[in-house]
PDB file of N, CA and C in Angstrom:
ATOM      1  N   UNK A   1       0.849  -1.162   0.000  1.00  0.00           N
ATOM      2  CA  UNK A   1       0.000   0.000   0.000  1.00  0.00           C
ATOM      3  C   UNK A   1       0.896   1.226   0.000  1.00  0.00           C
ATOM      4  N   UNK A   2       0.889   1.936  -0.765  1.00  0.00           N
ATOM      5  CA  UNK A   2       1.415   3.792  -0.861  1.00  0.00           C
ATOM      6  C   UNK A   2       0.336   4.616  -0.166  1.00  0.00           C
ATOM      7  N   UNK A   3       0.540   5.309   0.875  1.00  0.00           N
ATOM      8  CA  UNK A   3      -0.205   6.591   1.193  1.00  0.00           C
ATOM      9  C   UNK A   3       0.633   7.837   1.054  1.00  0.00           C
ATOM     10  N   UNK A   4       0.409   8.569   0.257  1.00  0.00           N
ATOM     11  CA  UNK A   4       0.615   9.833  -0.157  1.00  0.00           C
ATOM     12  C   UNK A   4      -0.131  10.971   0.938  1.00  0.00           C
ATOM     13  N   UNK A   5       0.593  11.536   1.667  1.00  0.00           N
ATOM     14  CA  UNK A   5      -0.178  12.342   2.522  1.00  0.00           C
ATOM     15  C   UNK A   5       0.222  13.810   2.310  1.00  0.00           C
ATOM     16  N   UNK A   6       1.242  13.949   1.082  1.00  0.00           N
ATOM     17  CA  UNK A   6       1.368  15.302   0.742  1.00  0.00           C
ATOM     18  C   UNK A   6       2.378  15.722  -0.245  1.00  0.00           C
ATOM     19  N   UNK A   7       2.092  16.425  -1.445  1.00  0.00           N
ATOM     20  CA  UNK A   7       2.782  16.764  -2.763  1.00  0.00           C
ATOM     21  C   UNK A   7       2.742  18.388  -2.216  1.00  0.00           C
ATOM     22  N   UNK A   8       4.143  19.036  -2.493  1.00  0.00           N
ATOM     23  CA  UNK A   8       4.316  20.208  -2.161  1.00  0.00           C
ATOM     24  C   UNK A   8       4.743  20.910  -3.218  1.00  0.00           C
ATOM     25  N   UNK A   9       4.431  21.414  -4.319  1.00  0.00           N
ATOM     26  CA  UNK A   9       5.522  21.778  -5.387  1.00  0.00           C
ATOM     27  C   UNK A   9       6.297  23.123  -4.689  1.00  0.00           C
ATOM     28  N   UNK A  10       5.738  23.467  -3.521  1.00  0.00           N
ATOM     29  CA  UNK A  10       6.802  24.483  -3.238  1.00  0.00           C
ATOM     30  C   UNK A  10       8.429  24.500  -2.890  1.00  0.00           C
ATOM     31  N   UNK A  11       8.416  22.737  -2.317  1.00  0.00           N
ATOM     32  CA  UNK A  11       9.364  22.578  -2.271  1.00  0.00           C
ATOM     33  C   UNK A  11      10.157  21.743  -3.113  1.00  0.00           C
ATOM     34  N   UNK A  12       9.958  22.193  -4.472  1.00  0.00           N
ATOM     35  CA  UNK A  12      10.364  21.424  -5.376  1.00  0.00           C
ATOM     36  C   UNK A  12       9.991  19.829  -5.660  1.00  0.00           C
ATOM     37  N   UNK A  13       8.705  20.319  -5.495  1.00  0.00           N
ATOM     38  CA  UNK A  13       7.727  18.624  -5.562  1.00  0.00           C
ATOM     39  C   UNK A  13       8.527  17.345  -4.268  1.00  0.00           C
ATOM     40  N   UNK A  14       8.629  18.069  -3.813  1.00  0.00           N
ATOM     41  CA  UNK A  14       8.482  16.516  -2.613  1.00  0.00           C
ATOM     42  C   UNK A  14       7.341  16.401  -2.111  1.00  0.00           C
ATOM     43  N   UNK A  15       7.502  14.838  -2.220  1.00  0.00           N
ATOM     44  CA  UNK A  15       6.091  13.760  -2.000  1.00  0.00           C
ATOM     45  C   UNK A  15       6.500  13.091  -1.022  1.00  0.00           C
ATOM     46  N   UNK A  16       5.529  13.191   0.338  1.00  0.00           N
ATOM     47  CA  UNK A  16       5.761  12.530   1.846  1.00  0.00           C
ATOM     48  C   UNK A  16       4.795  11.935   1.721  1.00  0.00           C
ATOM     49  N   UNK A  17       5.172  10.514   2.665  1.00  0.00           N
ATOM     50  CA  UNK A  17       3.521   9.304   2.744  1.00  0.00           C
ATOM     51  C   UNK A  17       4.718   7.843   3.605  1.00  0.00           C
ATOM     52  N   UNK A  18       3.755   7.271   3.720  1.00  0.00           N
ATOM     53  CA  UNK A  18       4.065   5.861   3.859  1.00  0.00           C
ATOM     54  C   UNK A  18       3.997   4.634   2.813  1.00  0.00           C
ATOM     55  N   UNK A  19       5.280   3.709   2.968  1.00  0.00           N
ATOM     56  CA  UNK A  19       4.427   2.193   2.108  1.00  0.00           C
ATOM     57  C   UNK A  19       4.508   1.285   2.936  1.00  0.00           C
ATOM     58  N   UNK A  20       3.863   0.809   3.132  1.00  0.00           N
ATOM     59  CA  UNK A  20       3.386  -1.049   3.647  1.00  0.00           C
ATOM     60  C   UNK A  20       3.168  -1.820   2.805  1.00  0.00           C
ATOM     61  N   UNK A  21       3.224  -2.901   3.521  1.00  0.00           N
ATOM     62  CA  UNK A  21       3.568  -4.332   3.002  1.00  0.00           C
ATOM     63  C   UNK A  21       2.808  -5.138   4.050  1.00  0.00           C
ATOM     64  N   UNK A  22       3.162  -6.322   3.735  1.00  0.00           N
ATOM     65  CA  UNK A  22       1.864  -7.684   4.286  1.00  0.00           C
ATOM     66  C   UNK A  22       3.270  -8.246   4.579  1.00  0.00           C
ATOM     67  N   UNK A  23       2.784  -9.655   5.242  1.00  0.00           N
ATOM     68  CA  UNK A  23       4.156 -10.825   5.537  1.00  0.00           C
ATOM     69  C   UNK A  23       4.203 -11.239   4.165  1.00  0.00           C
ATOM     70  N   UNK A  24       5.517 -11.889   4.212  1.00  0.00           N
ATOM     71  CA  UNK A  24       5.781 -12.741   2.736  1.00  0.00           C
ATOM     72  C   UNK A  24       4.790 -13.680   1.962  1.00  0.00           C
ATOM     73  N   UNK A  25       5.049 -14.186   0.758  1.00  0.00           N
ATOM     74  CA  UNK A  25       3.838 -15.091   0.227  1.00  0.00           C
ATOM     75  C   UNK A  25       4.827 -15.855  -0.433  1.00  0.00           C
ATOM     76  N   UNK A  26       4.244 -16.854  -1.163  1.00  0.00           N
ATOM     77  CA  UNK A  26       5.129 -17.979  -1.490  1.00  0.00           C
ATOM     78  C   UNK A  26       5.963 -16.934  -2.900  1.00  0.00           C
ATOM     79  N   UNK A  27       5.735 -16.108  -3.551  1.00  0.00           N
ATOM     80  CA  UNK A  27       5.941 -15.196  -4.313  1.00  0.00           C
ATOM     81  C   UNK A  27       6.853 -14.345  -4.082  1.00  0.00           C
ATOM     82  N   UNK A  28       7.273 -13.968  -2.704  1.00  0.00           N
ATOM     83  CA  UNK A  28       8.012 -12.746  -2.020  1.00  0.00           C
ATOM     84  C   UNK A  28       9.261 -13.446  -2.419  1.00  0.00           C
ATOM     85  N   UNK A  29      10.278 -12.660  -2.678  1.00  0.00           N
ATOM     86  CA  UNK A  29      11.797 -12.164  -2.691  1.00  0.00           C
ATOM     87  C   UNK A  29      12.436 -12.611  -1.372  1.00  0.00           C
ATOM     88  N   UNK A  30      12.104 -12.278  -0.171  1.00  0.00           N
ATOM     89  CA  UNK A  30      12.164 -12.527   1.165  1.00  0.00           C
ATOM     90  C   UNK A  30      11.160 -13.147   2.111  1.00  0.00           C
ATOM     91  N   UNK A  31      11.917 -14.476   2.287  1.00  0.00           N
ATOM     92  CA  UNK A  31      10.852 -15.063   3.062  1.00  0.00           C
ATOM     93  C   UNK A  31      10.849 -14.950   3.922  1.00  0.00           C
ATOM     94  N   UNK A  32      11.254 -14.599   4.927  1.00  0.00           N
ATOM     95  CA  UNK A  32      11.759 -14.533   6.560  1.00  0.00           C
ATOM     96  C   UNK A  32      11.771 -12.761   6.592  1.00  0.00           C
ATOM     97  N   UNK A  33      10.978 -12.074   5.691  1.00  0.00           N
ATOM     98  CA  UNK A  33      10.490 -10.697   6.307  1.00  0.00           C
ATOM     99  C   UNK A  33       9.339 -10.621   7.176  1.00  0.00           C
ATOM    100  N   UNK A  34       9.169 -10.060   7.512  1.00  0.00           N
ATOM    101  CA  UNK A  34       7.693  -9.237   8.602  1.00  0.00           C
ATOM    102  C   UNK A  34       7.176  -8.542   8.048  1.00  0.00           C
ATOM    103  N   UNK A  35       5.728  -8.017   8.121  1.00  0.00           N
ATOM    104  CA  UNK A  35       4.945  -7.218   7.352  1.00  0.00           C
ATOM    105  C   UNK A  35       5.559  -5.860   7.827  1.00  0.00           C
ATOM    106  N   UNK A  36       5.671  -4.563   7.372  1.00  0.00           N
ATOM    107  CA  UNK A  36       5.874  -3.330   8.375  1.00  0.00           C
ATOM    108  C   UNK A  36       5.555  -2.247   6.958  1.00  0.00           C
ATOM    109  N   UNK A  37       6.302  -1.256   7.465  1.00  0.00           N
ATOM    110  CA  UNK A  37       6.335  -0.089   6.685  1.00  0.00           C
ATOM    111  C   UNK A  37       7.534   1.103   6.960  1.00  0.00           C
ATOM    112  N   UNK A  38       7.806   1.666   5.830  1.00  0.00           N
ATOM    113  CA  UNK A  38       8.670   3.025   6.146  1.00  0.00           C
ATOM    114  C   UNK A  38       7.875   4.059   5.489  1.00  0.00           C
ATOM    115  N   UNK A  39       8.606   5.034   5.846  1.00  0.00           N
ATOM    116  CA  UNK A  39       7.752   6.432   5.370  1.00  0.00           C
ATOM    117  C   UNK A  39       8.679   7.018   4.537  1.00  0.00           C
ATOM    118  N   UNK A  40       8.405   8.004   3.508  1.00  0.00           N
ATOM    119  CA  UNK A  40       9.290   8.787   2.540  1.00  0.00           C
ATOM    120  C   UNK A  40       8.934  10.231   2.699  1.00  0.00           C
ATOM    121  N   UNK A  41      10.156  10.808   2.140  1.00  0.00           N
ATOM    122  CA  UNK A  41      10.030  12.355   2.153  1.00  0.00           C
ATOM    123  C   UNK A  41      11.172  12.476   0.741  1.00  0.00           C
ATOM    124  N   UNK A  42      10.419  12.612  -0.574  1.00  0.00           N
ATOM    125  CA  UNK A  42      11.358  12.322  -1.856  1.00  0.00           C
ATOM    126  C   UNK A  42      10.596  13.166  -2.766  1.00  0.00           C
ATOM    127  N   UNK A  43      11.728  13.180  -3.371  1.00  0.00           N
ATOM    128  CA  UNK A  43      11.189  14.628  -4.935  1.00  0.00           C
ATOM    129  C   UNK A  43      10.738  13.794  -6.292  1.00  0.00           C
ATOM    130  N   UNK A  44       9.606  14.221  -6.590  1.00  0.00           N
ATOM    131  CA  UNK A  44       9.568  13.688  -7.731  1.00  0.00           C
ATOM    132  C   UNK A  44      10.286  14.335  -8.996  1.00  0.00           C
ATOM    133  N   UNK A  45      10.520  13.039  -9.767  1.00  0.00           N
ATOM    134  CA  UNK A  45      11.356  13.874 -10.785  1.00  0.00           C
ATOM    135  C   UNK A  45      10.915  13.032 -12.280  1.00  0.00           C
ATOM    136  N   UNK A  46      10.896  14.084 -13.184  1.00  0.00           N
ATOM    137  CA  UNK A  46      10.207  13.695 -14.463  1.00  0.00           C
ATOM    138  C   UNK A  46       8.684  12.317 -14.221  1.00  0.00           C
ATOM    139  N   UNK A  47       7.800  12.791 -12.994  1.00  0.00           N
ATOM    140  CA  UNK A  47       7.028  12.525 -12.927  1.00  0.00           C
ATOM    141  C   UNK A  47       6.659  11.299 -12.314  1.00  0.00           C
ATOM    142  N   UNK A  48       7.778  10.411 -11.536  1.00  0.00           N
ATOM    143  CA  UNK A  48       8.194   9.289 -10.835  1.00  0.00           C
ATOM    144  C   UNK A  48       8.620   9.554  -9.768  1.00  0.00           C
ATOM    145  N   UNK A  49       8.080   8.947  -8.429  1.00  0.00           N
ATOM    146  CA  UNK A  49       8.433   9.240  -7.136  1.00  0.00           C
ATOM    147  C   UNK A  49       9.648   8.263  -6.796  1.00  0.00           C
ATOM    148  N   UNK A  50      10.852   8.053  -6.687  1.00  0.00           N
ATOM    149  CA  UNK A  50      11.783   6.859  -6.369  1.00  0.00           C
ATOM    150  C   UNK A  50      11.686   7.317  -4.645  1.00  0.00           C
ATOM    151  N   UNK A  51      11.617   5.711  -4.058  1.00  0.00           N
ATOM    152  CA  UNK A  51      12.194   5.953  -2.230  1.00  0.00           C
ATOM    153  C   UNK A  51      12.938   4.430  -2.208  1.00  0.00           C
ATOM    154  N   UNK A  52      13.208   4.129  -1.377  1.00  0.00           N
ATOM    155  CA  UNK A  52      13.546   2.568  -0.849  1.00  0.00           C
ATOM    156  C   UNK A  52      12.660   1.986   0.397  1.00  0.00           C
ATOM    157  N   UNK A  53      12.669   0.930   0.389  1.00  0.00           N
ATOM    158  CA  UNK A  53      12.161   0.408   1.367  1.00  0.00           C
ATOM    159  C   UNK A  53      12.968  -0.524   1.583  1.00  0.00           C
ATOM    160  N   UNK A  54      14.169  -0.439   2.819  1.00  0.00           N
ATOM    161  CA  UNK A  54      15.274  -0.846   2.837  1.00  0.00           C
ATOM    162  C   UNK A  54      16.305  -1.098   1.915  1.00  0.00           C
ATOM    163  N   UNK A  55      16.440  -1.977   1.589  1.00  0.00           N
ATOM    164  CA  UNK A  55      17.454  -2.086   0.275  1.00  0.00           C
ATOM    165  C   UNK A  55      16.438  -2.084  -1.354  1.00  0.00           C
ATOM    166  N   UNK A  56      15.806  -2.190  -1.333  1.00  0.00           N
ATOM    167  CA  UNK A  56      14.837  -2.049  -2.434  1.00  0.00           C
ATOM    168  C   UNK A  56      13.780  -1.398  -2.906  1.00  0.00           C
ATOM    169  N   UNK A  57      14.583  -0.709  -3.752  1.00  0.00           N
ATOM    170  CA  UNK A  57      14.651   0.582  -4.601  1.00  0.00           C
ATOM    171  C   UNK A  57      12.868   0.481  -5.088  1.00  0.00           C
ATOM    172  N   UNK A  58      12.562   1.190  -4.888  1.00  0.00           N
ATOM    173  CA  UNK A  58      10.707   1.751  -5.734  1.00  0.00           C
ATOM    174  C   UNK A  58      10.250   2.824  -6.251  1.00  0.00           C
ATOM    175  N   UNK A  59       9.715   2.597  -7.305  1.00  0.00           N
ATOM    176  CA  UNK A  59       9.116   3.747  -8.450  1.00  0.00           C
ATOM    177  C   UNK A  59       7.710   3.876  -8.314  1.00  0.00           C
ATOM    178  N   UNK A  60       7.258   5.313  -8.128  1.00  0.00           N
ATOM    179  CA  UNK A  60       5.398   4.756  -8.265  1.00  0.00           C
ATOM    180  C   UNK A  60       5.258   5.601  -9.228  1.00  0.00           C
ATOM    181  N   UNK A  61       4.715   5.583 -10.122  1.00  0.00           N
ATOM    182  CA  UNK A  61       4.364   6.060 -11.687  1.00  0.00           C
ATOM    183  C   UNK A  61       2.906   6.371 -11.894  1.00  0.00           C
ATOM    184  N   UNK A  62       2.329   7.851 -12.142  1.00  0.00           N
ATOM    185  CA  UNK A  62       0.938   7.791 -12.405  1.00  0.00           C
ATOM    186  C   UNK A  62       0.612   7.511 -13.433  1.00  0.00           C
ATOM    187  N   UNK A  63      -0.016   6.893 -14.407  1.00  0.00           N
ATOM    188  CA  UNK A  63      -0.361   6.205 -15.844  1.00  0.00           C
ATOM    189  C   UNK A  63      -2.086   6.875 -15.845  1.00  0.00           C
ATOM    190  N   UNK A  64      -2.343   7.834 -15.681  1.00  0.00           N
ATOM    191  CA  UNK A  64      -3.491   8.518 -16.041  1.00  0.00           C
ATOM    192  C   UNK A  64      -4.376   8.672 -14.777  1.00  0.00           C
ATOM    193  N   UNK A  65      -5.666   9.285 -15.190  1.00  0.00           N
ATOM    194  CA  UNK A  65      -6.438   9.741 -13.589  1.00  0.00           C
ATOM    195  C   UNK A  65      -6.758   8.685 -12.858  1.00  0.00           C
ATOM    196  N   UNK A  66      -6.289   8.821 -11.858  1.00  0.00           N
ATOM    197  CA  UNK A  66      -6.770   7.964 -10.698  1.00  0.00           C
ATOM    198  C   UNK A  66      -6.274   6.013 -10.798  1.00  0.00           C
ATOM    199  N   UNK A  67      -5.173   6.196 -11.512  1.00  0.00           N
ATOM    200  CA  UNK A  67      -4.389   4.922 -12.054  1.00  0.00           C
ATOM    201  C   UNK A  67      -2.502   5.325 -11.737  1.00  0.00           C
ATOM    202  N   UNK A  68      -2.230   4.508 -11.157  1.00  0.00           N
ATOM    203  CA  UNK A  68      -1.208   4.841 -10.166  1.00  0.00           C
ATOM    204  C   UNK A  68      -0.147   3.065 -10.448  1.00  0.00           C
ATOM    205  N   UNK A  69       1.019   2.875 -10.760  1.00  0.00           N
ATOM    206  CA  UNK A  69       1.740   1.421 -10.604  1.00  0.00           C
ATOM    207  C   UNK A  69       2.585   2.209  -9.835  1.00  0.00           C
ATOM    208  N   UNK A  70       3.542   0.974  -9.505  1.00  0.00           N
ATOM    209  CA  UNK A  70       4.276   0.699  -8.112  1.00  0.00           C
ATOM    210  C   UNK A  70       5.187  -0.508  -8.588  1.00  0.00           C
ATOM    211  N   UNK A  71       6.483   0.037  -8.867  1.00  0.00           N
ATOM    212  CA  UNK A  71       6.987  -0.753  -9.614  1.00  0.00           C
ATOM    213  C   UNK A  71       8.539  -1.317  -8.736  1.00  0.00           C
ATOM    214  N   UNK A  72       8.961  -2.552  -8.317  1.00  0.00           N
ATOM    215  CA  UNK A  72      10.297  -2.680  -7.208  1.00  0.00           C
ATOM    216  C   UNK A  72      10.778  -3.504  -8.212  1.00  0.00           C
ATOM    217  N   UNK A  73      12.106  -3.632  -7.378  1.00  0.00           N
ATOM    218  CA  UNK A  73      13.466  -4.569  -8.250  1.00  0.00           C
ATOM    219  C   UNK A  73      14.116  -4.912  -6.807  1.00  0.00           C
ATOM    220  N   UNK A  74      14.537  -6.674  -7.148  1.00  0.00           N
ATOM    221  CA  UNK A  74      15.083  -7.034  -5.913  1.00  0.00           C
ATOM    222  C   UNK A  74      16.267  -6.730  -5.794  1.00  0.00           C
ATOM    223  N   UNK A  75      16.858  -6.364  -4.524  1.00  0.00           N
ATOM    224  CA  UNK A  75      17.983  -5.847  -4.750  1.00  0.00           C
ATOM    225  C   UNK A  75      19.253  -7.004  -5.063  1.00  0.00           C
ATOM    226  N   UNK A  76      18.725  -8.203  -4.566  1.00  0.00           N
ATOM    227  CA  UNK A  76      19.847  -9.266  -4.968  1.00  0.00           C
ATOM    228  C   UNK A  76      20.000  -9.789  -6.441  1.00  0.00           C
ATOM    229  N   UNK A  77      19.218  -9.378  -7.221  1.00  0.00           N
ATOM    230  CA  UNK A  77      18.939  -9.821  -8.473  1.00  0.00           C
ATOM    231  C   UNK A  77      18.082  -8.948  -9.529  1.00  0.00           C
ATOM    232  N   UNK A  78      18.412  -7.677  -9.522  1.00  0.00           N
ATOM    233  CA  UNK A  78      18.062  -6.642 -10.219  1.00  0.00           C
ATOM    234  C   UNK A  78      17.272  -6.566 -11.587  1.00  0.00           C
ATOM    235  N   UNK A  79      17.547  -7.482 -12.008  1.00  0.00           N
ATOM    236  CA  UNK A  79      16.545  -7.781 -13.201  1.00  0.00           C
ATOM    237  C   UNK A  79      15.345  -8.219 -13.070  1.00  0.00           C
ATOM    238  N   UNK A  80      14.805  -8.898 -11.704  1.00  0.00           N
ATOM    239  CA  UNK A  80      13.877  -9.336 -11.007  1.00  0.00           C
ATOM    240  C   UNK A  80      12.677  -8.066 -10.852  1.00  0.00           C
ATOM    241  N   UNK A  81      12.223  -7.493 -11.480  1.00  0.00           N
ATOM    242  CA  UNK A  81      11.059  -6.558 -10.554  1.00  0.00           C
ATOM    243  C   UNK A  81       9.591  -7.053 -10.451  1.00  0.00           C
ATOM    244  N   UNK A  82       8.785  -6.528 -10.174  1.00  0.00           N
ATOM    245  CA  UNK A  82       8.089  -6.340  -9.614  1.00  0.00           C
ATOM    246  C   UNK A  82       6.741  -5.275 -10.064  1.00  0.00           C
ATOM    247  N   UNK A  83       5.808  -5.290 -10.448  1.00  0.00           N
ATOM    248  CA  UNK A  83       5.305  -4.209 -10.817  1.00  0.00           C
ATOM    249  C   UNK A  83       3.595  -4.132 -10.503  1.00  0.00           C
ATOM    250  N   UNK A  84       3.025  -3.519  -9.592  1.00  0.00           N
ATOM    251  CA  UNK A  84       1.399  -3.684  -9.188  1.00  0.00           C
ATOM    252  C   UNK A  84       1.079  -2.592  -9.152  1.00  0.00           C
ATOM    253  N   UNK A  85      -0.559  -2.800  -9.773  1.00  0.00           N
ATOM    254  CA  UNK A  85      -1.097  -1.877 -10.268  1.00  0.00           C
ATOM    255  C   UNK A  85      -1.807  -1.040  -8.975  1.00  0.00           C
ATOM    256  N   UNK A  86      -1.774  -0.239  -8.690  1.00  0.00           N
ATOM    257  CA  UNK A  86      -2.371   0.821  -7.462  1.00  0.00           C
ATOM    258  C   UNK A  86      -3.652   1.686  -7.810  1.00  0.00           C
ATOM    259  N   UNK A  87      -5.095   1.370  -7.136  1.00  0.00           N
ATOM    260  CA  UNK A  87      -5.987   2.037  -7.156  1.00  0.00           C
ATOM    261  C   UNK A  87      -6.430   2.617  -5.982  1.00  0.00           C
ATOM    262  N   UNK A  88      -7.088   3.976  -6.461  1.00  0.00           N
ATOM    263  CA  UNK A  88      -7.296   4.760  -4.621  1.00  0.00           C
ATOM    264  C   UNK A  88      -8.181   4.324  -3.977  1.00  0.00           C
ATOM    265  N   UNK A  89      -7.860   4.008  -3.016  1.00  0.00           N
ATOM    266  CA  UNK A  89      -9.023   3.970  -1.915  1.00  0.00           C
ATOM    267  C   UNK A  89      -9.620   4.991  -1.385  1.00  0.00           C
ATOM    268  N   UNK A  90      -8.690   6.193  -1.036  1.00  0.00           N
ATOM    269  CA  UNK A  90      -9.825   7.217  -0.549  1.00  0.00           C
ATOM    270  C   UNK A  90      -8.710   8.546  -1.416  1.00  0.00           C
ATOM    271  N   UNK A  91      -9.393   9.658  -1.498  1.00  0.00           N
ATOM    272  CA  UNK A  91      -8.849  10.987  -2.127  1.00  0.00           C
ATOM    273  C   UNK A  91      -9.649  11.829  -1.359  1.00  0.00           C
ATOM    274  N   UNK A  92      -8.325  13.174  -1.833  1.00  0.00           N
ATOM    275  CA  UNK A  92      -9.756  14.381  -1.272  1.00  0.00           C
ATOM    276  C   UNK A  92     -10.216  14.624  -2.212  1.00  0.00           C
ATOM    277  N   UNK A  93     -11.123  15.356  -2.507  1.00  0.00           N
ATOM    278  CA  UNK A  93     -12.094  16.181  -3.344  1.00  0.00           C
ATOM    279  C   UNK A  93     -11.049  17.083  -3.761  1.00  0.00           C
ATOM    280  N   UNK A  94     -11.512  17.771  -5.066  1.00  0.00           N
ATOM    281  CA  UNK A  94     -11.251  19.011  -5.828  1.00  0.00           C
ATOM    282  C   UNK A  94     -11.364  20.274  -4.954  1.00  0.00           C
ATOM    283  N   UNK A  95     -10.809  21.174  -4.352  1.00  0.00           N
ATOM    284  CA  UNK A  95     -11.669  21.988  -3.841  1.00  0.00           C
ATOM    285  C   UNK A  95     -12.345  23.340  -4.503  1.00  0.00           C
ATOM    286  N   UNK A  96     -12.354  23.058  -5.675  1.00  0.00           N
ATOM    287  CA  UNK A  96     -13.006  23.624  -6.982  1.00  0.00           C
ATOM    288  C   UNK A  96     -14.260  23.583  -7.003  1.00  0.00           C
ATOM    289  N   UNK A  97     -14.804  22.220  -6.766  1.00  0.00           N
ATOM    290  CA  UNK A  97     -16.045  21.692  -6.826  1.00  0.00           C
ATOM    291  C   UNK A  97     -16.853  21.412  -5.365  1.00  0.00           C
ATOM    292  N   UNK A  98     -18.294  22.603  -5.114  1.00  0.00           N
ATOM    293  CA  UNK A  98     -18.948  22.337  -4.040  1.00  0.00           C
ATOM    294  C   UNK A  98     -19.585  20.774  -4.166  1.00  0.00           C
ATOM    295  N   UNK A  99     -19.347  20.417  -3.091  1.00  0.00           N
ATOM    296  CA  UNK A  99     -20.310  19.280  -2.443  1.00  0.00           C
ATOM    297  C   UNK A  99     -21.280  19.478  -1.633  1.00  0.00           C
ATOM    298  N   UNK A 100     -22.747  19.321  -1.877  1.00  0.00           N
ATOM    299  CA  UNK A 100     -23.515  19.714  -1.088  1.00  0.00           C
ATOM    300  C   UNK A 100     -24.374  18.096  -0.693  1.00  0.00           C
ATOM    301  N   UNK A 101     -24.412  18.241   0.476  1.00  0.00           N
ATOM    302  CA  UNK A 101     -25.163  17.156   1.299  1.00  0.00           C
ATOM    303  C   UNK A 101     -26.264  17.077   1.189  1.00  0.00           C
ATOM    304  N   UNK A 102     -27.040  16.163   0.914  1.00  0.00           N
ATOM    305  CA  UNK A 102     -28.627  15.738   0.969  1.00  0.00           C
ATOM    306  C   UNK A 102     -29.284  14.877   1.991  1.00  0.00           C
ATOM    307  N   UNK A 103     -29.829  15.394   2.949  1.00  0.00           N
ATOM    308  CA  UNK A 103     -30.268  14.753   3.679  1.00  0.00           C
ATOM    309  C   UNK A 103     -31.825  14.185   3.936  1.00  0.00           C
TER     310      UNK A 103
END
C-alpha cells in the first residue's frame, strides 16, 4: 500500500507518505520478512516518485487519472522486478467543486 499524505511543489515537488507491506507469500523475494512499513520524504522527478524500502529501490508512476503502478526490483537480483497496479481507496475532493449534502 502507498499513502501519499502530501505533494508540495513548493518545495520542489516533494512527495511525503508511507508504504506497507503484508508478511511474505510464497511469491516474495524474502521469506523470513515481517509485514511493516517506512515512510518517505522524496522529490519527484520527471514525474516518478523513487524511495527505498530498505534495500529495495521503488518507483510509483501515475499512468493517467486515478491509475497509479508501483513498480520494485530485488535488490539481490536486479533484473527481477516487480510491478502492481495501485488504485485509490480514498482521495480528497477538488476543492473547486462544491459538495452539497442531501439529507
Amino acid at each position: 500500500m502507498l499513502i501519499v499524505t502530501e505533494v508540495s511543489s513548493y518545495t520542489s515537488d516533494i512527495a511525503l507518505g508511507f508504504y506497507l507491506w503484508g508478511p511474505p507469500t510464497k511469491l516474495s523475494w524474502d521469506k523470513n520478512a515481517q509485514a511493516g512499513y517506512v515512510s518517505f520524504a522524496e522529490k519527484i522527478t520527471d514525474g516518478v516518485l523513487r524511495f527505498k524500502s530498505g534495500t529495495v529501490p521503488l518507483e510509483a508512476k501515475l499512468n493517467g487519472p486515478n491509475k497509479m503502478t508501483l513498480q520494485s526490483r530485488n535488490p539481490t537480483k536486479p533484473s527481477e522486478t516487480a510491478v502492481v497496479k495501485l488504485a485509490p481507496l480514498w482521495q480528497l475532493s477538488s476543492t473547486s467543486k462544491s459538495i452539497v449534502s442531501k439529507r
